[in-house]
PDB file of N, CA and C in Angstrom:
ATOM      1  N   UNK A   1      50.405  63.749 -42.886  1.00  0.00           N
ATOM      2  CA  UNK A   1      50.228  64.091 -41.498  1.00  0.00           C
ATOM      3  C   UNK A   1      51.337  65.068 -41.097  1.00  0.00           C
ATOM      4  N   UNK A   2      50.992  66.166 -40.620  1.00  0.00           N
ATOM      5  CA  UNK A   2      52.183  66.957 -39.936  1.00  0.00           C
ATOM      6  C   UNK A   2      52.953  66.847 -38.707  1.00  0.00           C
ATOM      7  N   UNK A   3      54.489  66.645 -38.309  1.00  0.00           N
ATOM      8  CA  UNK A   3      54.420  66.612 -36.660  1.00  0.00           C
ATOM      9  C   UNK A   3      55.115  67.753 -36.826  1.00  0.00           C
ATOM     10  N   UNK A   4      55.150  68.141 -35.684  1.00  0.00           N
ATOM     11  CA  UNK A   4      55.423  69.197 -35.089  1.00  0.00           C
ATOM     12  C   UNK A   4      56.993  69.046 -34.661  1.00  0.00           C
ATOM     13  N   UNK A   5      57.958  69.082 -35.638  1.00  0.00           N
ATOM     14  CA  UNK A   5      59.600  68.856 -35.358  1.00  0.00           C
ATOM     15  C   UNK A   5      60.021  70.014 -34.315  1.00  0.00           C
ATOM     16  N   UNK A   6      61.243  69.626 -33.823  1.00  0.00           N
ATOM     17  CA  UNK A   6      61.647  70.475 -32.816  1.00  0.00           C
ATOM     18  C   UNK A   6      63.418  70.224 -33.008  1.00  0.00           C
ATOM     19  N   UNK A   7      64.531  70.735 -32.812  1.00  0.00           N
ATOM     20  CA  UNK A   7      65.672  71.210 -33.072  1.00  0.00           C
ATOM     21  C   UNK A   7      66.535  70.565 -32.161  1.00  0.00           C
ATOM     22  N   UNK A   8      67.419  69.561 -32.245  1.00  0.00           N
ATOM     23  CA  UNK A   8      68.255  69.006 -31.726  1.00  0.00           C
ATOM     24  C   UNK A   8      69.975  69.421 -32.111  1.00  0.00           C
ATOM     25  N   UNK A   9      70.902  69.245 -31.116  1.00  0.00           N
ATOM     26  CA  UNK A   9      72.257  69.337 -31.816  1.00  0.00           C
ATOM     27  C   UNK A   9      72.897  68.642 -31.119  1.00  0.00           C
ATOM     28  N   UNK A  10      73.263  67.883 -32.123  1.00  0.00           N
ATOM     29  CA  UNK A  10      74.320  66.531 -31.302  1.00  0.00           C
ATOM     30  C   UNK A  10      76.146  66.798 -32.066  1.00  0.00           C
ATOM     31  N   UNK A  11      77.189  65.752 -31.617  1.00  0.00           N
ATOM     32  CA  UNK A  11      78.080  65.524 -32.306  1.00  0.00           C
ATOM     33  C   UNK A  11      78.310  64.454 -32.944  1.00  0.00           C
ATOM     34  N   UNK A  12      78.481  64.120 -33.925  1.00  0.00           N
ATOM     35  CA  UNK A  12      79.038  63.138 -34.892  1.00  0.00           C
ATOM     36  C   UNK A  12      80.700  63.114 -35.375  1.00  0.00           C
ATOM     37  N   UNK A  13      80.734  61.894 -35.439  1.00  0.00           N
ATOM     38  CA  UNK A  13      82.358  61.636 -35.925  1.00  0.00           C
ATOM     39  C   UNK A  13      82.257  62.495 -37.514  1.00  0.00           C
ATOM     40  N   UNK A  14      83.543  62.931 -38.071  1.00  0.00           N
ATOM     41  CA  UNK A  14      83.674  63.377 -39.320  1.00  0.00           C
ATOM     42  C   UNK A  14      82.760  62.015 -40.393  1.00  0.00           C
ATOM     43  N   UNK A  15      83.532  60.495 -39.926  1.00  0.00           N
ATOM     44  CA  UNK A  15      82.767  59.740 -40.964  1.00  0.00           C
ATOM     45  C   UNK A  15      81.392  59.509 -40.827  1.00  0.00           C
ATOM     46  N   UNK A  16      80.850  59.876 -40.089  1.00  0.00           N
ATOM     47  CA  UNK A  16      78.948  59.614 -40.239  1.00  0.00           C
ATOM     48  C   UNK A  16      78.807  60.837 -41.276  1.00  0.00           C
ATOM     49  N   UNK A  17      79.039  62.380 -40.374  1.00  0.00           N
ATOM     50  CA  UNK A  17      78.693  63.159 -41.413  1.00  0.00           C
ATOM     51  C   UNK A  17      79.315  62.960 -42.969  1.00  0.00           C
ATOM     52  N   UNK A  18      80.632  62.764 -43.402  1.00  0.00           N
ATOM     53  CA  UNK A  18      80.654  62.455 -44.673  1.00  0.00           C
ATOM     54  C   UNK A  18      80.006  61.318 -45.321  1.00  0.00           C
ATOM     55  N   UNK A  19      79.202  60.240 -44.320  1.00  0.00           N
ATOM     56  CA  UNK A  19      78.522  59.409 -44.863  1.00  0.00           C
ATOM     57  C   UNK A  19      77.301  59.714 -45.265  1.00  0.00           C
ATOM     58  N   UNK A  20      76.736  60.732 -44.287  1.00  0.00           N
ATOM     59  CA  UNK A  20      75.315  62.045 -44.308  1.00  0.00           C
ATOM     60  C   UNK A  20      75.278  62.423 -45.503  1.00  0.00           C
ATOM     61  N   UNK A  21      75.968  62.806 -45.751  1.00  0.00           N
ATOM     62  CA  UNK A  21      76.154  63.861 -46.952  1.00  0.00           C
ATOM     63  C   UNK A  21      76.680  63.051 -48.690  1.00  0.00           C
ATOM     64  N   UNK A  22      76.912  61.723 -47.960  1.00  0.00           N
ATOM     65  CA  UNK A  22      77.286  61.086 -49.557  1.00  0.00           C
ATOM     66  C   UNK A  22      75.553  60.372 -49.797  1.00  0.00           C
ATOM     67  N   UNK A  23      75.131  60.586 -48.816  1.00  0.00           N
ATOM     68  CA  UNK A  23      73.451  59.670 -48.961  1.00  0.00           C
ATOM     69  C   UNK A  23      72.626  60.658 -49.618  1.00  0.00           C
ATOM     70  N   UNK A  24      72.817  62.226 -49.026  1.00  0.00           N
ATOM     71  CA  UNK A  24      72.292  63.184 -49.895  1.00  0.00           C
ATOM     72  C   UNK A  24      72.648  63.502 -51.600  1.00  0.00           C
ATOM     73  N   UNK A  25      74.223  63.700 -51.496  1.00  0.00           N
ATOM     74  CA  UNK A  25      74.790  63.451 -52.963  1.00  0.00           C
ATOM     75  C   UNK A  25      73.843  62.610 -53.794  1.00  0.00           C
ATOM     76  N   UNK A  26      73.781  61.242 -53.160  1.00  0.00           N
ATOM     77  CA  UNK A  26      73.287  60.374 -53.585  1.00  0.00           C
ATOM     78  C   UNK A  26      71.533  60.405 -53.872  1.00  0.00           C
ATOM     79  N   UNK A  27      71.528  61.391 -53.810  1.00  0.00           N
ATOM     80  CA  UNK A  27      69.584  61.518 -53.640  1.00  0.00           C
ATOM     81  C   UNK A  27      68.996  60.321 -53.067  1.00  0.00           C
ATOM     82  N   UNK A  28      69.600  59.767 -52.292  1.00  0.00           N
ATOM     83  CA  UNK A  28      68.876  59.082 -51.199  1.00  0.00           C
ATOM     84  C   UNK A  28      68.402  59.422 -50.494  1.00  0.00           C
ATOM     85  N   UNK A  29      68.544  60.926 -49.612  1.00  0.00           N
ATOM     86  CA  UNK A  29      67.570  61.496 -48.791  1.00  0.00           C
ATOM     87  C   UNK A  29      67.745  62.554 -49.656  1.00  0.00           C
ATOM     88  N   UNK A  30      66.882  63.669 -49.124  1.00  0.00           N
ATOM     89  CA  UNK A  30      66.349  65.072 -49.279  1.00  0.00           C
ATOM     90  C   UNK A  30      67.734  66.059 -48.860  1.00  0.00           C
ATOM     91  N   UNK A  31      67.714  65.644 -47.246  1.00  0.00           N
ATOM     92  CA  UNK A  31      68.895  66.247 -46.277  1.00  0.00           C
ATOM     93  C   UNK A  31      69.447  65.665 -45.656  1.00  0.00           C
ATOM     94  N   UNK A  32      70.306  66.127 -44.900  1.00  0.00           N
ATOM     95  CA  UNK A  32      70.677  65.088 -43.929  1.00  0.00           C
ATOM     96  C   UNK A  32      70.047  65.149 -42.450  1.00  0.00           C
ATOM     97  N   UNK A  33      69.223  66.001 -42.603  1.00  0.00           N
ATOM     98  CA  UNK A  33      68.196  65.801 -41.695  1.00  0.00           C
ATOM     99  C   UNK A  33      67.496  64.775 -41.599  1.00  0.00           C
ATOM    100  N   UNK A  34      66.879  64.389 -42.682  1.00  0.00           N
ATOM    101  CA  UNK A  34      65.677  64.060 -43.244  1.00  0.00           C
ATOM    102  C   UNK A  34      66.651  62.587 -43.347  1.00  0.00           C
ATOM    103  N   UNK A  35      67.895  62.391 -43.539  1.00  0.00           N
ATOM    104  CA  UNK A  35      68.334  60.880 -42.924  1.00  0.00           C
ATOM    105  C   UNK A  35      68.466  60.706 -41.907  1.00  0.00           C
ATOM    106  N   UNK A  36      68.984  61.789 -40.854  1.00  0.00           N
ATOM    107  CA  UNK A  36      68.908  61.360 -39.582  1.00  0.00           C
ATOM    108  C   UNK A  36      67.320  61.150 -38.956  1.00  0.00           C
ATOM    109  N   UNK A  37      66.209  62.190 -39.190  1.00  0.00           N
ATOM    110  CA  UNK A  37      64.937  61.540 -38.878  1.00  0.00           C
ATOM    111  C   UNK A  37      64.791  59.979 -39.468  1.00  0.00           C
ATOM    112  N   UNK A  38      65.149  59.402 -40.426  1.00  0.00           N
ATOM    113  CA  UNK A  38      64.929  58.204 -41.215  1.00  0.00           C
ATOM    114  C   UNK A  38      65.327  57.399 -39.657  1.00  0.00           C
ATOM    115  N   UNK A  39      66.847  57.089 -39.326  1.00  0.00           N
ATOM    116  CA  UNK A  39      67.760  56.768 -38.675  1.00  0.00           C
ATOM    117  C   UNK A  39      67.413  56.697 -37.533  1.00  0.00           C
ATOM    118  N   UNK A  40      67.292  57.501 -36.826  1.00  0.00           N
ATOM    119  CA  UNK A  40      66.037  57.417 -35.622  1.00  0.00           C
ATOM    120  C   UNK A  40      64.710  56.615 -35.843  1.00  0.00           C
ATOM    121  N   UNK A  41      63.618  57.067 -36.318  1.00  0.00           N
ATOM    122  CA  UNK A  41      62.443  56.477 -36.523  1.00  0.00           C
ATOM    123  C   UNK A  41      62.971  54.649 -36.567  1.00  0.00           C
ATOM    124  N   UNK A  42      63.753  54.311 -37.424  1.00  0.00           N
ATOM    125  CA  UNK A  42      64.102  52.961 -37.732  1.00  0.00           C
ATOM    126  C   UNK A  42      64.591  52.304 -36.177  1.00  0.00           C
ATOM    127  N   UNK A  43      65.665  52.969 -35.692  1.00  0.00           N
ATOM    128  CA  UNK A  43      66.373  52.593 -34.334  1.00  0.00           C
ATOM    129  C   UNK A  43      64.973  52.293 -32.938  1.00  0.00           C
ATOM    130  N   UNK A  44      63.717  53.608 -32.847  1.00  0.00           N
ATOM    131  CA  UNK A  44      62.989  53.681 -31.906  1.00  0.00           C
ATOM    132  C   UNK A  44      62.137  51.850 -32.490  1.00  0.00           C
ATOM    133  N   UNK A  45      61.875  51.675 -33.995  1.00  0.00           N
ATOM    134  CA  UNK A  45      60.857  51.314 -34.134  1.00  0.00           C
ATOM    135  C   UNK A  45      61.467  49.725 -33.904  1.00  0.00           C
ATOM    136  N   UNK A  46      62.842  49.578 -33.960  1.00  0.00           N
ATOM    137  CA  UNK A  46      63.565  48.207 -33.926  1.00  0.00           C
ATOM    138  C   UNK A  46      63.601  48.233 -32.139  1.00  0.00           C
ATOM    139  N   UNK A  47      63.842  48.994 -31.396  1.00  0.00           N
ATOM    140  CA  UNK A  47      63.428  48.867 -29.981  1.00  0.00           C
ATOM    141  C   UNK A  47      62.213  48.663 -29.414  1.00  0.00           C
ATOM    142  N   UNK A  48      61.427  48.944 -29.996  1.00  0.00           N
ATOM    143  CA  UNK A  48      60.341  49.314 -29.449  1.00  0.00           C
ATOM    144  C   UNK A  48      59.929  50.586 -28.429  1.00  0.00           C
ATOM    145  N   UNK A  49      60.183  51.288 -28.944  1.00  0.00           N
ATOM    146  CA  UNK A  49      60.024  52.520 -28.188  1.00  0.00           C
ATOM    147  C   UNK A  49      58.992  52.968 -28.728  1.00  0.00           C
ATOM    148  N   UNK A  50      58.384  53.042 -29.375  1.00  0.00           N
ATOM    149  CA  UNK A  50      56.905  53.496 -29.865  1.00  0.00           C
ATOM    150  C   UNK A  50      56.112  52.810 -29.042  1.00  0.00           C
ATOM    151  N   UNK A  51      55.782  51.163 -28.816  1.00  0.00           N
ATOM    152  CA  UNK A  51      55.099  50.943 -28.234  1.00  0.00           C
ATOM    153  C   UNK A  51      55.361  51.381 -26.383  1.00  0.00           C
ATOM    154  N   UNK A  52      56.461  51.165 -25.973  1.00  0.00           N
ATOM    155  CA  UNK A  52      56.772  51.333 -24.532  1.00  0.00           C
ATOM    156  C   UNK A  52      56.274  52.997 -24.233  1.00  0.00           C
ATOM    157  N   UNK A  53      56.562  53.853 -25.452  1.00  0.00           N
ATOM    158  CA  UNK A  53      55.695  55.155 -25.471  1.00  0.00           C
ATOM    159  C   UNK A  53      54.712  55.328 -24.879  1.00  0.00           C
ATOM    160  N   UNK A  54      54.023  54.079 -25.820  1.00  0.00           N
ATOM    161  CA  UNK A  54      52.400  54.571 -25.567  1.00  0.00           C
ATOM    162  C   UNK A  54      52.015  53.742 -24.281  1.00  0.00           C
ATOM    163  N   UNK A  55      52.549  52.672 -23.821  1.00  0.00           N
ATOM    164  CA  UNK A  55      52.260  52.363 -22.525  1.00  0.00           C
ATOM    165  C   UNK A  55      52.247  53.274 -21.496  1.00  0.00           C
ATOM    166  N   UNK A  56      53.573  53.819 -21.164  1.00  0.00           N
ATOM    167  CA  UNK A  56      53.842  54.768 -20.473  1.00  0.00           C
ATOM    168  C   UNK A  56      52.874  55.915 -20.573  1.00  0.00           C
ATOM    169  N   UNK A  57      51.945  56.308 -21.717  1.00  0.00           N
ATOM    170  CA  UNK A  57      51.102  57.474 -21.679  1.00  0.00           C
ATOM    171  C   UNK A  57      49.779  57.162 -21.208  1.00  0.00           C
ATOM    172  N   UNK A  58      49.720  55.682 -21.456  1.00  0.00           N
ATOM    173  CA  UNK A  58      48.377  54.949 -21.159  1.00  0.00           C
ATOM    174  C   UNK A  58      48.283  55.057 -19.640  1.00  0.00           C
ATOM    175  N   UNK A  59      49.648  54.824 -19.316  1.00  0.00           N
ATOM    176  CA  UNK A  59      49.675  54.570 -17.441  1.00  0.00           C
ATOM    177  C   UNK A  59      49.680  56.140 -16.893  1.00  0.00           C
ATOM    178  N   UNK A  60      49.957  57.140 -17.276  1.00  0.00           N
ATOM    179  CA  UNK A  60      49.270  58.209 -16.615  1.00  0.00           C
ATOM    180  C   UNK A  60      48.414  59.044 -16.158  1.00  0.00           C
TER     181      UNK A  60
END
């Protein structure tokens, strides 16, 4: 399935990014993009923000 990504820029402490980048070393992710999308998706899906999403779209 394709989504349609869009470009964020945040700040991080030095140790996340050297932690970013030891996960890539590590061929655990691709990029460190592609861990921070991981990282997110996991955080929305442990909140529930996917579902409160779709409520909110339902109610408009």
């Amino acid at each position: 399935m394709f989504h349609l990504m869009r470009s964020v820029s945040f700040r991080v402490p030095e140790e996340y990014l050297k932690g970013l980048e030891a996960l890539v070393e590590l061929r655990v992710f691709r990029s460190r993009s592609e861990a921070i999308r991981a990282a997110v998706r996991e955080l929305l899906q442990r909140e529930g923000a996917f579902e409160k999403e779709a409520l909110l779209v339902a109610d408009s």
